[in-house]
PDB file of N, CA and C in Angstrom:
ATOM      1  N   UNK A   1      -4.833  16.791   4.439  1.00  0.00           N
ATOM      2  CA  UNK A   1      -5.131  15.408   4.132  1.00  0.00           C
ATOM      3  C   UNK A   1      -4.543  14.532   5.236  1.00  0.00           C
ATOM      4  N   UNK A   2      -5.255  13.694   5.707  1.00  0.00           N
ATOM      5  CA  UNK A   2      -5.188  12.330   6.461  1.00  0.00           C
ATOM      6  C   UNK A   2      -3.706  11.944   6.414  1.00  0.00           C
ATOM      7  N   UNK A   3      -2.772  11.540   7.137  1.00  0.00           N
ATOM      8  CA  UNK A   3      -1.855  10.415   6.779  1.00  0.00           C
ATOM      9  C   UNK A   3      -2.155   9.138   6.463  1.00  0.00           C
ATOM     10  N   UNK A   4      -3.496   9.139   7.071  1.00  0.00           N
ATOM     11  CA  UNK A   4      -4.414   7.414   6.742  1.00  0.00           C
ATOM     12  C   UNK A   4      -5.173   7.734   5.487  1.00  0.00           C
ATOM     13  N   UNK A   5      -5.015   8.323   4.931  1.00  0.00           N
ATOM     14  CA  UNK A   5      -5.781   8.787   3.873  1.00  0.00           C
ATOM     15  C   UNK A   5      -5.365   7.755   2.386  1.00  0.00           C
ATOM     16  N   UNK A   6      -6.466   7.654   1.644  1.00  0.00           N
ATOM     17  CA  UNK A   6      -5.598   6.277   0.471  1.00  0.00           C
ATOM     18  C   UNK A   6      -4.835   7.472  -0.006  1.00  0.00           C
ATOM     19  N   UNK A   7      -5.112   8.298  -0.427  1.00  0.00           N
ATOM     20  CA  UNK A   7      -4.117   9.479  -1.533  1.00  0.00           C
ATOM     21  C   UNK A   7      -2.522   9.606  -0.629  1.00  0.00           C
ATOM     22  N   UNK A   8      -2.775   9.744   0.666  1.00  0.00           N
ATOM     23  CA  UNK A   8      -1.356   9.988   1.702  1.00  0.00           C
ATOM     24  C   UNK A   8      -0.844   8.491   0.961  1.00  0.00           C
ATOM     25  N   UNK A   9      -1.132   7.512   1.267  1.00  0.00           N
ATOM     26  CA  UNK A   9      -0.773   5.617   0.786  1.00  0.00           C
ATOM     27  C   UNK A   9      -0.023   6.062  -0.769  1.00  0.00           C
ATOM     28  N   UNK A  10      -0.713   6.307  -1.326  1.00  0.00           N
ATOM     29  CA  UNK A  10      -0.331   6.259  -2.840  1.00  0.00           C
ATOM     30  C   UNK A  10       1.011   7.619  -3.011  1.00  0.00           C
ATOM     31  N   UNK A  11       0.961   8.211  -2.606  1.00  0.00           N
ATOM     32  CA  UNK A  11       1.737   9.517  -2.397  1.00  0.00           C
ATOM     33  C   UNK A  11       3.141   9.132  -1.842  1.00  0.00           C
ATOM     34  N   UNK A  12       3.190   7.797  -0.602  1.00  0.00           N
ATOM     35  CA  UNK A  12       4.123   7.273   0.164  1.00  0.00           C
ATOM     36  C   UNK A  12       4.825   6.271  -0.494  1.00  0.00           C
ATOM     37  N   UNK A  13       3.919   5.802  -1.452  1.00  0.00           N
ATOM     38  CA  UNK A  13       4.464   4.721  -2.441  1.00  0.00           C
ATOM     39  C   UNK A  13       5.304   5.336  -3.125  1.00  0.00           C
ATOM     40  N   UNK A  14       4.684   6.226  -3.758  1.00  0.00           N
ATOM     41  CA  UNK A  14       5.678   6.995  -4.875  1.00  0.00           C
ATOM     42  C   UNK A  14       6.976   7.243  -4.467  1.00  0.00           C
ATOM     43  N   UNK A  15       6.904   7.873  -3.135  1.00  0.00           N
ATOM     44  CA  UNK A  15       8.488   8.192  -2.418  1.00  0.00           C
ATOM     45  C   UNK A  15       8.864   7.135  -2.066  1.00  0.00           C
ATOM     46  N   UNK A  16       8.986   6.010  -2.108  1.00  0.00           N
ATOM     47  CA  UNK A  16       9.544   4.704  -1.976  1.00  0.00           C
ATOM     48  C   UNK A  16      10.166   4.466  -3.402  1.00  0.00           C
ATOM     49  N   UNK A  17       9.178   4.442  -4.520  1.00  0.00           N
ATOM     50  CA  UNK A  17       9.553   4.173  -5.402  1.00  0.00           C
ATOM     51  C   UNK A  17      10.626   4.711  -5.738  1.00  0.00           C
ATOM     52  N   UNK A  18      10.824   6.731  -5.420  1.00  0.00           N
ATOM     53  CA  UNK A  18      11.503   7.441  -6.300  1.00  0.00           C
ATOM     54  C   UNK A  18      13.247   7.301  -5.194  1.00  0.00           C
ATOM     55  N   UNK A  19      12.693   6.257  -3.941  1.00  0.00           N
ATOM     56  CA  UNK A  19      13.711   6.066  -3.298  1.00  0.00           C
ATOM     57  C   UNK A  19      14.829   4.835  -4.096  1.00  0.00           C
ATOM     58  N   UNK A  20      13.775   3.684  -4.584  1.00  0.00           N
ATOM     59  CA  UNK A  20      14.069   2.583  -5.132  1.00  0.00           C
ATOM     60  C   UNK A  20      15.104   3.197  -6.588  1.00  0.00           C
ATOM     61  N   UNK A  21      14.333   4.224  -7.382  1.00  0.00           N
ATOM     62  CA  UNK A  21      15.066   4.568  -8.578  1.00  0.00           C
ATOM     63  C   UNK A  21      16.485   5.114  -7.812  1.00  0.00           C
ATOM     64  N   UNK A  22      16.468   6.331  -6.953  1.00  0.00           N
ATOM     65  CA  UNK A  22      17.429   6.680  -7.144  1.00  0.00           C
ATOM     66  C   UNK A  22      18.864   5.485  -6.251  1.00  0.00           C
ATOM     67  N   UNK A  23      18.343   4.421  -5.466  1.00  0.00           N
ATOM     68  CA  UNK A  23      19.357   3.236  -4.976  1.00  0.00           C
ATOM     69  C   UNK A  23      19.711   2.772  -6.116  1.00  0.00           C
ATOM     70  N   UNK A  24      18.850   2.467  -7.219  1.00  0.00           N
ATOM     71  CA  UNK A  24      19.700   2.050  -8.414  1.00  0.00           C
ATOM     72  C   UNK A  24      20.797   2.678  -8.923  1.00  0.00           C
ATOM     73  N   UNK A  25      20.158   4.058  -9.055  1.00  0.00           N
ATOM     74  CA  UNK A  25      21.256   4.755 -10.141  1.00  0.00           C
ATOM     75  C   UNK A  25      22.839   5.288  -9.411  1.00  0.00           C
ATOM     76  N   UNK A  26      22.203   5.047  -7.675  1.00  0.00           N
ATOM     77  CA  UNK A  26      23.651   5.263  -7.164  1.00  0.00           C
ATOM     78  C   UNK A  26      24.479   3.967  -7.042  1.00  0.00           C
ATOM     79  N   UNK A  27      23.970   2.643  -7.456  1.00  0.00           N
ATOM     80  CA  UNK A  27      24.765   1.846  -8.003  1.00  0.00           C
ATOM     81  C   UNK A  27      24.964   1.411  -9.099  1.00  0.00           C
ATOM     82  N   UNK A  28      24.419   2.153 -10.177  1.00  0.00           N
ATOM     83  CA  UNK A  28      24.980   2.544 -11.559  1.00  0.00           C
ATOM     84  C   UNK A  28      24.382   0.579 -12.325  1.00  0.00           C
ATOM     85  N   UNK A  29      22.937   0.946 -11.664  1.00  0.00           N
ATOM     86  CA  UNK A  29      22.207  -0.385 -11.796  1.00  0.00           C
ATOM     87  C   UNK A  29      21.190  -1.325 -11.110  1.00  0.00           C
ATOM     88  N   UNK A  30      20.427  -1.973 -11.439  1.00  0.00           N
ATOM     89  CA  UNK A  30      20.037  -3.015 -10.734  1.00  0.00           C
ATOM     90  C   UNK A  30      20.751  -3.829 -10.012  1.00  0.00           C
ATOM     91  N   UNK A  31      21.209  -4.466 -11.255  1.00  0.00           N
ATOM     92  CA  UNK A  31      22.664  -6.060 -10.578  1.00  0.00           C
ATOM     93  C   UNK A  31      23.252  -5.789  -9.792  1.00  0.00           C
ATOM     94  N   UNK A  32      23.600  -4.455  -9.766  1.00  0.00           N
ATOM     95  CA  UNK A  32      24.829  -4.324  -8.864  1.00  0.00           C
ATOM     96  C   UNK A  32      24.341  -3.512  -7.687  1.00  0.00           C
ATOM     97  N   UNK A  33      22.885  -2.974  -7.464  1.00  0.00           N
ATOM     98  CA  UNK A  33      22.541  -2.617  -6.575  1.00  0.00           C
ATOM     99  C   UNK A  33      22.148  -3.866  -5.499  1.00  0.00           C
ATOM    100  N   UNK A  34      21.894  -5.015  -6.464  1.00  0.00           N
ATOM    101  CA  UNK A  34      21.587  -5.991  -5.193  1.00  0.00           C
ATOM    102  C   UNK A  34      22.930  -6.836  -5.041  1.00  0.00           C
ATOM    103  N   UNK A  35      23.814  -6.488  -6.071  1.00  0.00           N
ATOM    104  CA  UNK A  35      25.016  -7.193  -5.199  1.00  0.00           C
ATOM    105  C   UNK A  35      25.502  -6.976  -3.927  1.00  0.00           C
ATOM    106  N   UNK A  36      25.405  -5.180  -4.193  1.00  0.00           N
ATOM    107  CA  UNK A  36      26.183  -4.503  -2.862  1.00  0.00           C
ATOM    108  C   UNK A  36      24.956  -4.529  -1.700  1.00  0.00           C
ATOM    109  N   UNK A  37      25.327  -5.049  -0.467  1.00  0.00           N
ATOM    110  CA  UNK A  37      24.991  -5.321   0.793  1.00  0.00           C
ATOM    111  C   UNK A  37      23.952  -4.519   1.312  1.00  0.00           C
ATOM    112  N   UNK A  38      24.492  -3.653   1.256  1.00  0.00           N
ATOM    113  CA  UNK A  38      23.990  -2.080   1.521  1.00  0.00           C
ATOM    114  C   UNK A  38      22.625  -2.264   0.664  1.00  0.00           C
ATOM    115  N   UNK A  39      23.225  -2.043  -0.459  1.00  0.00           N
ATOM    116  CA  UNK A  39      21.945  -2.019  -1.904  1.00  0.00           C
ATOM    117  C   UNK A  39      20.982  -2.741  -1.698  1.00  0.00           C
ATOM    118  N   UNK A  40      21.103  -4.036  -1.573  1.00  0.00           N
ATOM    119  CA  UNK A  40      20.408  -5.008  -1.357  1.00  0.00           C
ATOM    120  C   UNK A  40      19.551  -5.060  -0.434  1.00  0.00           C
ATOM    121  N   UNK A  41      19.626  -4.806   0.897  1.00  0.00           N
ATOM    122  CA  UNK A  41      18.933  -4.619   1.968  1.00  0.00           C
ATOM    123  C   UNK A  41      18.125  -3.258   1.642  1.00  0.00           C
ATOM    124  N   UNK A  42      18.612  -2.209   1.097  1.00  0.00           N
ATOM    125  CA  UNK A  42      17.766  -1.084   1.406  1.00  0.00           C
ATOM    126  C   UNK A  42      16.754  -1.109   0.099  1.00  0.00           C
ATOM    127  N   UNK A  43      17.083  -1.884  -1.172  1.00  0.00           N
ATOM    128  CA  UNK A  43      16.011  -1.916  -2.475  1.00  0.00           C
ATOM    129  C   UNK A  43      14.852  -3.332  -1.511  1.00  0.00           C
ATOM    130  N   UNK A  44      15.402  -3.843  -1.097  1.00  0.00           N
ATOM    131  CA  UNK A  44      14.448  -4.932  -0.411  1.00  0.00           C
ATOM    132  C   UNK A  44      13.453  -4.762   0.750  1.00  0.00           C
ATOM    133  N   UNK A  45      13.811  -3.772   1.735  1.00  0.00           N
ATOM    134  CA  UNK A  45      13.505  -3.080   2.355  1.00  0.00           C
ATOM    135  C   UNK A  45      11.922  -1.872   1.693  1.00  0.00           C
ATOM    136  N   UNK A  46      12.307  -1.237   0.786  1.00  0.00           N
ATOM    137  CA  UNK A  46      11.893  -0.526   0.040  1.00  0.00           C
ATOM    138  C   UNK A  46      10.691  -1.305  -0.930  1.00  0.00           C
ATOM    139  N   UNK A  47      10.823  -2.968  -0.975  1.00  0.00           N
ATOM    140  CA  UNK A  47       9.817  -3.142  -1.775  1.00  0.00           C
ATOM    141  C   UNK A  47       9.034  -3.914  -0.663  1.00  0.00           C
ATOM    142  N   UNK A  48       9.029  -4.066   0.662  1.00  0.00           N
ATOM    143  CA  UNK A  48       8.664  -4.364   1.848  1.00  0.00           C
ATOM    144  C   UNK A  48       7.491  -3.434   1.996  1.00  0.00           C
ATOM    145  N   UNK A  49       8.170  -2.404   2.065  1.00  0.00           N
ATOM    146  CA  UNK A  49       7.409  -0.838   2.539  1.00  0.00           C
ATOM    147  C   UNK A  49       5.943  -0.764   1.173  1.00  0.00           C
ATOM    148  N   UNK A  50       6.567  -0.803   0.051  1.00  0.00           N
ATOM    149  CA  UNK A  50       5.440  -0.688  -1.159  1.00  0.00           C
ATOM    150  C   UNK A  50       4.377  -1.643  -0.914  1.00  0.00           C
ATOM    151  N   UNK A  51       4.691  -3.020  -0.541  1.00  0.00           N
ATOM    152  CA  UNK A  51       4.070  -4.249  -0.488  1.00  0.00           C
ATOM    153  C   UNK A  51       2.554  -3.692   0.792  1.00  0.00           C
ATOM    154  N   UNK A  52       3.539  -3.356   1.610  1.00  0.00           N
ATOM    155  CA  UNK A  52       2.647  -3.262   3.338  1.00  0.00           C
ATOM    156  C   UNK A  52       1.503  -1.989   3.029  1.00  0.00           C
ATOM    157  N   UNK A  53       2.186  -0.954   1.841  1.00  0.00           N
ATOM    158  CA  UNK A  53       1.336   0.134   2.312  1.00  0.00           C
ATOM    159  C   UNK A  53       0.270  -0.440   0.969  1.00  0.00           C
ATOM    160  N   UNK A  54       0.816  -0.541  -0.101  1.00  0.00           N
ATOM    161  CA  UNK A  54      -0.243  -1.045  -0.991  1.00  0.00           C
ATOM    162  C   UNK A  54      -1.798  -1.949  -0.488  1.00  0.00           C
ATOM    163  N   UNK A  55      -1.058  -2.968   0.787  1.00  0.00           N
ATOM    164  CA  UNK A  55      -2.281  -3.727   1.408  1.00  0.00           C
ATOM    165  C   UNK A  55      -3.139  -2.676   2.137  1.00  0.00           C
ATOM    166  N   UNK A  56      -2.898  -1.801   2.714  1.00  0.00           N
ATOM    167  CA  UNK A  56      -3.818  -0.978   3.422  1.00  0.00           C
ATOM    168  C   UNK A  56      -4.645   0.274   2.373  1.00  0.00           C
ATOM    169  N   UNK A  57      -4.338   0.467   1.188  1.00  0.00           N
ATOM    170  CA  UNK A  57      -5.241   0.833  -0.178  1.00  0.00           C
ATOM    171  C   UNK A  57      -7.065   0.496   0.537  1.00  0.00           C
ATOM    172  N   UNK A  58      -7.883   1.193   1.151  1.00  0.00           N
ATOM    173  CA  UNK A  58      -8.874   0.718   1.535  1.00  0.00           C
ATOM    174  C   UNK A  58     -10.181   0.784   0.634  1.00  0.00           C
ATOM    175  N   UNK A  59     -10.086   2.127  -0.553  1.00  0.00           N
ATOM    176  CA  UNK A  59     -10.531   1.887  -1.546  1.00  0.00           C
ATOM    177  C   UNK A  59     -11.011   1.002  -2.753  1.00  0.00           C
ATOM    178  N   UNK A  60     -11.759  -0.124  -2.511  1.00  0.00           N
ATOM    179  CA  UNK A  60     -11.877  -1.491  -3.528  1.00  0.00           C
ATOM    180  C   UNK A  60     -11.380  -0.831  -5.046  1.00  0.00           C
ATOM    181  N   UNK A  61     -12.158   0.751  -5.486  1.00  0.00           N
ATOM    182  CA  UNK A  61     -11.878   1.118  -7.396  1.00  0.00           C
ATOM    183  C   UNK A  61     -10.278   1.060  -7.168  1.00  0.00           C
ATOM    184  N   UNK A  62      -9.598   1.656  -6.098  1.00  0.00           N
ATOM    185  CA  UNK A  62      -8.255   1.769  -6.188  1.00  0.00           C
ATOM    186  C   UNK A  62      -7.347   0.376  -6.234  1.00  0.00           C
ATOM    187  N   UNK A  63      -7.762  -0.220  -5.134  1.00  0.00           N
ATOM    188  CA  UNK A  63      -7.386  -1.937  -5.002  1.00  0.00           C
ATOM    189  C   UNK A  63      -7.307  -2.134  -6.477  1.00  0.00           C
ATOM    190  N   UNK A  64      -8.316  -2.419  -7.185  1.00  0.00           N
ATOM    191  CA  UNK A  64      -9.028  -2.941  -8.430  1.00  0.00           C
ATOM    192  C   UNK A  64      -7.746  -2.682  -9.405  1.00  0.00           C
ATOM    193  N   UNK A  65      -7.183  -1.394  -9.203  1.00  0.00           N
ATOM    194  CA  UNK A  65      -6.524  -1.144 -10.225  1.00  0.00           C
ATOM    195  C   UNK A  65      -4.815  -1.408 -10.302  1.00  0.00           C
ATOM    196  N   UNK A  66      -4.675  -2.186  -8.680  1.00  0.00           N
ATOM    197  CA  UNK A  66      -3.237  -2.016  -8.433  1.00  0.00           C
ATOM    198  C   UNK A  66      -2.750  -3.548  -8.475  1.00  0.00           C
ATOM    199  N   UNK A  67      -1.446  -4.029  -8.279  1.00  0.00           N
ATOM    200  CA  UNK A  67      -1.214  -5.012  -7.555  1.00  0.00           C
ATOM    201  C   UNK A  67      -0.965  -5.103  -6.169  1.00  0.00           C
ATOM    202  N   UNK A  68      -2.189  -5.605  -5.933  1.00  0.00           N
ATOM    203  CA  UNK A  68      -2.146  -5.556  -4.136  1.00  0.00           C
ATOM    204  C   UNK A  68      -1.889  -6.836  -3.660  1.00  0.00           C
ATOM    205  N   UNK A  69      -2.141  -7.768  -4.266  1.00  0.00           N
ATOM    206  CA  UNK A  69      -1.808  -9.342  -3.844  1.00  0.00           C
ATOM    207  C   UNK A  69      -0.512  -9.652  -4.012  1.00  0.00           C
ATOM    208  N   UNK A  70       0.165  -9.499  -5.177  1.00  0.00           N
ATOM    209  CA  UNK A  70       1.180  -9.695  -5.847  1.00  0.00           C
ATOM    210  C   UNK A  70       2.084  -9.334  -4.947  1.00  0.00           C
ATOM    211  N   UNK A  71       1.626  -7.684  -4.479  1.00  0.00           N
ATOM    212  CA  UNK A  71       3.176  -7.025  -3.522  1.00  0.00           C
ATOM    213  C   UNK A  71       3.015  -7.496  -2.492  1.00  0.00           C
ATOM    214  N   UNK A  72       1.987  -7.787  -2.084  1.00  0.00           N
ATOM    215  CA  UNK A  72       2.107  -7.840  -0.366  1.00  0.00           C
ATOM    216  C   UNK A  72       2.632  -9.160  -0.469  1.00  0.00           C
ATOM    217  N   UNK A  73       2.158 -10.145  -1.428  1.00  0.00           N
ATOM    218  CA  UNK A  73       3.176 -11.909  -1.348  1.00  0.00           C
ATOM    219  C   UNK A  73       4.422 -11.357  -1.144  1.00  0.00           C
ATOM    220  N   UNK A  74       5.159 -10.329  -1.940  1.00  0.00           N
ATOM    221  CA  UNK A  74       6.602  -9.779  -2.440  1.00  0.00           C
ATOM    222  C   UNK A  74       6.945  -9.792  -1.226  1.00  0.00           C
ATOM    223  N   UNK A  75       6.190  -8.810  -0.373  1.00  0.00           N
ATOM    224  CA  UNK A  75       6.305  -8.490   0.736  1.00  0.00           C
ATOM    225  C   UNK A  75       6.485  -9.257   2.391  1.00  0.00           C
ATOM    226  N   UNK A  76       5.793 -10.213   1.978  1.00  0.00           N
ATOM    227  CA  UNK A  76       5.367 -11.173   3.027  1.00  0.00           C
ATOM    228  C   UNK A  76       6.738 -12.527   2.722  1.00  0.00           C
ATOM    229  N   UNK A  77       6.928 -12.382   1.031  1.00  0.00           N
ATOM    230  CA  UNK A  77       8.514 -13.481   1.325  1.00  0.00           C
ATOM    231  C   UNK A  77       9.724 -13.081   1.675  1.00  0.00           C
ATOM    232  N   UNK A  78       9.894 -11.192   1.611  1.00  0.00           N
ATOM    233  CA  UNK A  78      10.914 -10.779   2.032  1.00  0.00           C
ATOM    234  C   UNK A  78      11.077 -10.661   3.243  1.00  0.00           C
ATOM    235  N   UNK A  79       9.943 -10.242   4.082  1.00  0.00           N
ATOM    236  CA  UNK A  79       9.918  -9.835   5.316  1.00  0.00           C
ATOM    237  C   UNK A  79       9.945 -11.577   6.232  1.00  0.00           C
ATOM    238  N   UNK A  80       9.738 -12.418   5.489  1.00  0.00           N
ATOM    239  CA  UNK A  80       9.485 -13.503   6.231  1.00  0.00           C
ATOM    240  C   UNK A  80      10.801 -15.136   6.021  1.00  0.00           C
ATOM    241  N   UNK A  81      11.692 -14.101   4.589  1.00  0.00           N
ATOM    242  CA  UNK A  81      12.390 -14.870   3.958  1.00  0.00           C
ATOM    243  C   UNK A  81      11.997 -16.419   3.700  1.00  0.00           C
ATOM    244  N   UNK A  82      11.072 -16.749   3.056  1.00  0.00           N
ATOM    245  CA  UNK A  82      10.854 -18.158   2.673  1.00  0.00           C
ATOM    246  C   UNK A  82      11.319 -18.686   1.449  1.00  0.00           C
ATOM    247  N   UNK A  83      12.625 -19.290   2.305  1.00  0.00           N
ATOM    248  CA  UNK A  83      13.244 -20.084   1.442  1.00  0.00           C
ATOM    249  C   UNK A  83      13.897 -19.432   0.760  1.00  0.00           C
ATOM    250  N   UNK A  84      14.640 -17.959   1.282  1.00  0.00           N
ATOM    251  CA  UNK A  84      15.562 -16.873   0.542  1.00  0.00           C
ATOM    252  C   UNK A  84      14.777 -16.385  -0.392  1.00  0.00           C
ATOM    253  N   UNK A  85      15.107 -15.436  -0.358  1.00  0.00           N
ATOM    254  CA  UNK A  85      14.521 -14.342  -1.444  1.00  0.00           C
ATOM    255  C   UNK A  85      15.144 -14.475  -2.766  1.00  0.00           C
ATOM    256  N   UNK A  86      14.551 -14.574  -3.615  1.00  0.00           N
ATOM    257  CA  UNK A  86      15.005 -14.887  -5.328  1.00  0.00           C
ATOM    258  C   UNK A  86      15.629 -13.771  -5.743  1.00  0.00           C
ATOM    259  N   UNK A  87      16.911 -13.333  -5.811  1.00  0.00           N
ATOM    260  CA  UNK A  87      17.086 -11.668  -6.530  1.00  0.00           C
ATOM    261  C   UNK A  87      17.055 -11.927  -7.771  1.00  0.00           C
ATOM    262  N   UNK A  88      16.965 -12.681  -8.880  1.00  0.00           N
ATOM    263  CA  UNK A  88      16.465 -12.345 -10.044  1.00  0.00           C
ATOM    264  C   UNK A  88      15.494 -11.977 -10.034  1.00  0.00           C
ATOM    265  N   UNK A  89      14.389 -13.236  -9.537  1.00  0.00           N
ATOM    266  CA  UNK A  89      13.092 -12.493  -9.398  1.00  0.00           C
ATOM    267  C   UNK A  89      12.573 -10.915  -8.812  1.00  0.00           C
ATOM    268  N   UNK A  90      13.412 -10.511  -8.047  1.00  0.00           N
ATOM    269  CA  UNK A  90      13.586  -9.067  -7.406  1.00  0.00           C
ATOM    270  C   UNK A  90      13.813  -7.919  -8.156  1.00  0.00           C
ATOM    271  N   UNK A  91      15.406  -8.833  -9.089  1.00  0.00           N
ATOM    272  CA  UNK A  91      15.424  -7.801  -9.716  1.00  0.00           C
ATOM    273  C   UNK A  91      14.424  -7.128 -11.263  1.00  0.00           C
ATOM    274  N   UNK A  92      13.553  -8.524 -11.362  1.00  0.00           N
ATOM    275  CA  UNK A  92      12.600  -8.428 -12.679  1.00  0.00           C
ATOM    276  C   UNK A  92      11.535  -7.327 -12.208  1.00  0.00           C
ATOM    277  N   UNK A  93      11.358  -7.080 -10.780  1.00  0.00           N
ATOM    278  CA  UNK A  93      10.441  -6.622 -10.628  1.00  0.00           C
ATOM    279  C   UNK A  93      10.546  -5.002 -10.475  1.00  0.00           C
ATOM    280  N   UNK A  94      11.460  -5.078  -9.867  1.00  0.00           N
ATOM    281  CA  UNK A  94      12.085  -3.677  -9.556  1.00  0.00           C
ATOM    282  C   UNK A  94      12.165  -3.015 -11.801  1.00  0.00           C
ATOM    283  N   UNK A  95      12.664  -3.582 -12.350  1.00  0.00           N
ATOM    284  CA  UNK A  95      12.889  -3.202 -13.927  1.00  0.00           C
ATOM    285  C   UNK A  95      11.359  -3.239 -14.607  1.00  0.00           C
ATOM    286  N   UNK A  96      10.502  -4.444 -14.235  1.00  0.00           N
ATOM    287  CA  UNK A  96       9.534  -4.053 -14.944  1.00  0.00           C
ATOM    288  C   UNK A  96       8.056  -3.501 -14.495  1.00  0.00           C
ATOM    289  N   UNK A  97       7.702  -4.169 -13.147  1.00  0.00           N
ATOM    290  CA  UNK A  97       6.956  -3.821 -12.382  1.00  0.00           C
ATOM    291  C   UNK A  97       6.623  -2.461 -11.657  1.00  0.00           C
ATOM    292  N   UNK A  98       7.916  -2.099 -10.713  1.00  0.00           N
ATOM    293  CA  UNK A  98       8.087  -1.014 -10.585  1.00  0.00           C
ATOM    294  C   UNK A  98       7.626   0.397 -11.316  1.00  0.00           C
ATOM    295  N   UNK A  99       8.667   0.495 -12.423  1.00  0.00           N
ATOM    296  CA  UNK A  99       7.560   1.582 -13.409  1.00  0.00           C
ATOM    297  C   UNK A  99       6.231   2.028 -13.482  1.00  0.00           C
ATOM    298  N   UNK A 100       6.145  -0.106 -13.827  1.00  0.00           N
ATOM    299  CA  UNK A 100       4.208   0.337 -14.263  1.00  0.00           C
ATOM    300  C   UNK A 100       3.755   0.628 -13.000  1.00  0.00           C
ATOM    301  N   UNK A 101       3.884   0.471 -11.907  1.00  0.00           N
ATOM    302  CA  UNK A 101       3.089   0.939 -10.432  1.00  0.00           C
ATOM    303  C   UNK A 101       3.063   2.058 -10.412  1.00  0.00           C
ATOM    304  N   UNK A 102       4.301   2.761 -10.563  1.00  0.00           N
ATOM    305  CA  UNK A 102       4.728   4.165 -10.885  1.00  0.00           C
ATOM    306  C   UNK A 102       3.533   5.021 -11.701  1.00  0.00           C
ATOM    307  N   UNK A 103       4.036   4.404 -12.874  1.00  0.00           N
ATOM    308  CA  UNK A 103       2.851   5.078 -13.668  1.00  0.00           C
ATOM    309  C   UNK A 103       0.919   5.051 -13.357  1.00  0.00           C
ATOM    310  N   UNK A 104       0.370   3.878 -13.111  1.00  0.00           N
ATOM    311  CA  UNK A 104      -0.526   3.539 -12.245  1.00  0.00           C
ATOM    312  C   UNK A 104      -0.969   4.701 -11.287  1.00  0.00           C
ATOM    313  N   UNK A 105      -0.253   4.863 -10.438  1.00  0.00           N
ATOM    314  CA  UNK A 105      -0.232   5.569  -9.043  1.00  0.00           C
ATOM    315  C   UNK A 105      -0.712   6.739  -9.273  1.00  0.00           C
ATOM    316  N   UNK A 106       0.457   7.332 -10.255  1.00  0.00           N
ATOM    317  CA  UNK A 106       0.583   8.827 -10.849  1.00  0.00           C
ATOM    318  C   UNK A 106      -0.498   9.094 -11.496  1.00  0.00           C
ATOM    319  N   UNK A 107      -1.310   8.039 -12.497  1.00  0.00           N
ATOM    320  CA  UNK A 107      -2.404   8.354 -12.971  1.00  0.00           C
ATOM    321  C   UNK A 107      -3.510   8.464 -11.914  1.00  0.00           C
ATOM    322  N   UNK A 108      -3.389   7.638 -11.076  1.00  0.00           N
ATOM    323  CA  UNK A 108      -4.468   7.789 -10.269  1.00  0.00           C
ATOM    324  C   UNK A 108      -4.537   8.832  -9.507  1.00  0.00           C
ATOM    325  N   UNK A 109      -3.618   9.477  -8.663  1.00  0.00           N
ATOM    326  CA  UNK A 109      -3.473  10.627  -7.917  1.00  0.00           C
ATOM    327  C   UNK A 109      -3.821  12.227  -9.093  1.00  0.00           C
ATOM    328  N   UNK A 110      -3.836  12.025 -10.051  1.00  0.00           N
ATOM    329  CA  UNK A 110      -4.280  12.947 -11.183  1.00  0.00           C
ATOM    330  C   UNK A 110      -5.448  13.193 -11.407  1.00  0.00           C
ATOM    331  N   UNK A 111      -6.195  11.981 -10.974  1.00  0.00           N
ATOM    332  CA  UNK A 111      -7.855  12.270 -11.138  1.00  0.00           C
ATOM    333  C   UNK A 111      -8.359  12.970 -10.350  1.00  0.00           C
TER     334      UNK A 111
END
């Protein structure tokens, strides 16, 4: 399979994601993953990466089914910092968003 391939995209997400879970749990959290410096930059970083590869999804049924606007904005205020990055808002997303992409993804790569 392609590295440009949408399935390689969706496959790369996932390992971002399962990068994002495990930065949490080695700071025994969200909150405190974006307190710590470190944490913060690399969960932010990480939803940079989801945002950028999600936009290149070239598939419209796949598009259709994801948030592709949503992340790449995510993406485009972190990478561009406008007007600082909100970490509540960061962290809502990472707790609720996250998952469901997760799950999303996984269903889709199943078909």
């Amino acid at each position: 399979m392609s590295a440009n391939s949408d399935t390689a995209k969706l496959e790369f997400i996932v390992s971002i994601i399962n990068d994002i879970e495990e930065i949490v749990q080695r700071h025994n959290g969200v909150t405190l993953a974006l307190k710590d410096v470190e944490g913060r930059h690399a969960l932010l970083m990480c939803l940079l990466q989801v945002g950028e590869k999600l936009n290149q999804i070239r598939s419209e049924s796949i598009r259709f089914e994801l948030p592709v606007a949503g992340a790449y904005s995510v993406r485009n205020f972190i990478a561009h910092d406008y007007g600082g990055v909100n970490l509540e808002l960061i962290e809502s997303i990472i707790r609720k968003n996250i998952p469901e992409l997760k799950t999303t993804i996984e269903g889709i790569l199943k078909r």
